[in-house]
Protein backbone atom coordinates (compact mmCIF):
# COMPACT_ATOMS: atom_id res chain seq x y z
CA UNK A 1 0.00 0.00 0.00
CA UNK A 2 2.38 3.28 0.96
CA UNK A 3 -0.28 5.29 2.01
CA UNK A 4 1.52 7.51 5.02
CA UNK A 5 0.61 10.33 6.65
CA UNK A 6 2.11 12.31 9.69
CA UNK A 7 1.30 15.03 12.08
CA UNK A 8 2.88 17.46 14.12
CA UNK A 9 1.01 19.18 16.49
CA UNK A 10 2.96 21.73 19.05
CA UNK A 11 1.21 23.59 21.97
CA UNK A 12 2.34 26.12 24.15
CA UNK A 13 -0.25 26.91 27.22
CA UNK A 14 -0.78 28.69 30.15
CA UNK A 15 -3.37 29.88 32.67
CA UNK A 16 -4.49 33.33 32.47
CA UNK A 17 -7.45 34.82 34.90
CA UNK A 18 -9.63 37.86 34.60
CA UNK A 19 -10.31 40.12 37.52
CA UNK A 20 -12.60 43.03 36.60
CA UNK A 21 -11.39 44.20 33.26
CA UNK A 22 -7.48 43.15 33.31
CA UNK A 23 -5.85 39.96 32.39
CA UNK A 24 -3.41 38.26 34.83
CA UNK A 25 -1.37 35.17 33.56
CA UNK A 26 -1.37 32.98 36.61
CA UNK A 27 1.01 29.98 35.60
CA UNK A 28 4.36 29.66 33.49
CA UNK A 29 4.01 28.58 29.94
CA UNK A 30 3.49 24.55 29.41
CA UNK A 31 5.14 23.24 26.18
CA UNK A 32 3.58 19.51 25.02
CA UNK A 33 3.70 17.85 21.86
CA UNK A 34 1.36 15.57 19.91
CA UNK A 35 2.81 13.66 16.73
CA UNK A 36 0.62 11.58 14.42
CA UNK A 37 2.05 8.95 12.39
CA UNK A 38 -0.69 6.78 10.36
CA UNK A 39 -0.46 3.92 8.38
CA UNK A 40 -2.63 2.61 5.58
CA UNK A 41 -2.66 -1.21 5.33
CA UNK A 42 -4.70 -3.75 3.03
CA UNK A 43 -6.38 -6.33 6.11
CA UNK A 44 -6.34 -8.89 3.01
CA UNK A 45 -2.48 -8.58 2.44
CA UNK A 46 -1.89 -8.87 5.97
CA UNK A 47 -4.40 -11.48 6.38
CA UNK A 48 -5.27 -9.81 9.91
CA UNK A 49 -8.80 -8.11 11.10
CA UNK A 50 -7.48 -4.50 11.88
CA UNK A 51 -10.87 -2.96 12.77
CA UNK A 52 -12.48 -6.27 14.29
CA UNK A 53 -15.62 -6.24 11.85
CA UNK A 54 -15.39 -10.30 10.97
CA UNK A 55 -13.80 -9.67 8.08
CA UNK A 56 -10.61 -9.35 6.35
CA UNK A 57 -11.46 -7.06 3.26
CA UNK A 58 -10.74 -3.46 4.55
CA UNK A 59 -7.80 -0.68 3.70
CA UNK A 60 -7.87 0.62 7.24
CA UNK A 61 -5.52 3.34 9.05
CA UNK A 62 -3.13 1.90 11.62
CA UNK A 63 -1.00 3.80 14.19
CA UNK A 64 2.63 3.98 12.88
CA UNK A 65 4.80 5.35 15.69
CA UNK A 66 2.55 8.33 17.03
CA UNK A 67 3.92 9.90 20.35
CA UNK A 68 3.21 12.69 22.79
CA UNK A 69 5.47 14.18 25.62
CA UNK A 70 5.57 17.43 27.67
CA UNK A 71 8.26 19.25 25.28
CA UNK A 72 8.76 20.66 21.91
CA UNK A 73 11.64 18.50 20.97
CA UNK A 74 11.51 16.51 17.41
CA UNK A 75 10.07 18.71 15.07
C-alpha cells in the first residue's frame, strides 16, 4: 500500500485569569507535543482483522509510531 501520513502538532499553554477588566497570567508557559504517524494497510495482504468487523477485506488506518510528551523536541 504506501499510504503515510504524519502530524505534528505543538502547543504552548498557560493559565491566564480575569479580575474586573485586566488579564493576569497565573502559571508559566506549558510546552507539550502531539505527533501523528498513520499507516494505511490492506487487512487482506496482511491477512489480519485491523478494525475487528469479521472480516478481512478493509484498507484501514493503523497507528505507525505516534507519540506525545511534555516538550517541543523533534520537530
Amino acid at each position: 500500500m504506501g499510504d503515510e501520513v504524519e502530524k505534528r502538532l505543538h502547543f504552548g499553554q498557560f493559565l491566564r485569569l480575569e479580575l474586573g477588566d485586566t488579564w493576569y497570567k497565573a502559571s508559566d508557559d506549558s510546552m507539550w507535543r502531539c505527533h501523528f504517524k498513520l499507516k494505511k494497510v490492506s487487512e487482506a495482504a496482511d491477512d489480519t482483522d485491523y478494525n475487528n468487523d469479521g472480516d478481512k477485506v478493509d484498507e484501514v488506518w493503523i497507528d505507525n509510531g505516534s507519540d506525545t510528551a511534555l516538550d517541543n523536541a523533534g520537530f
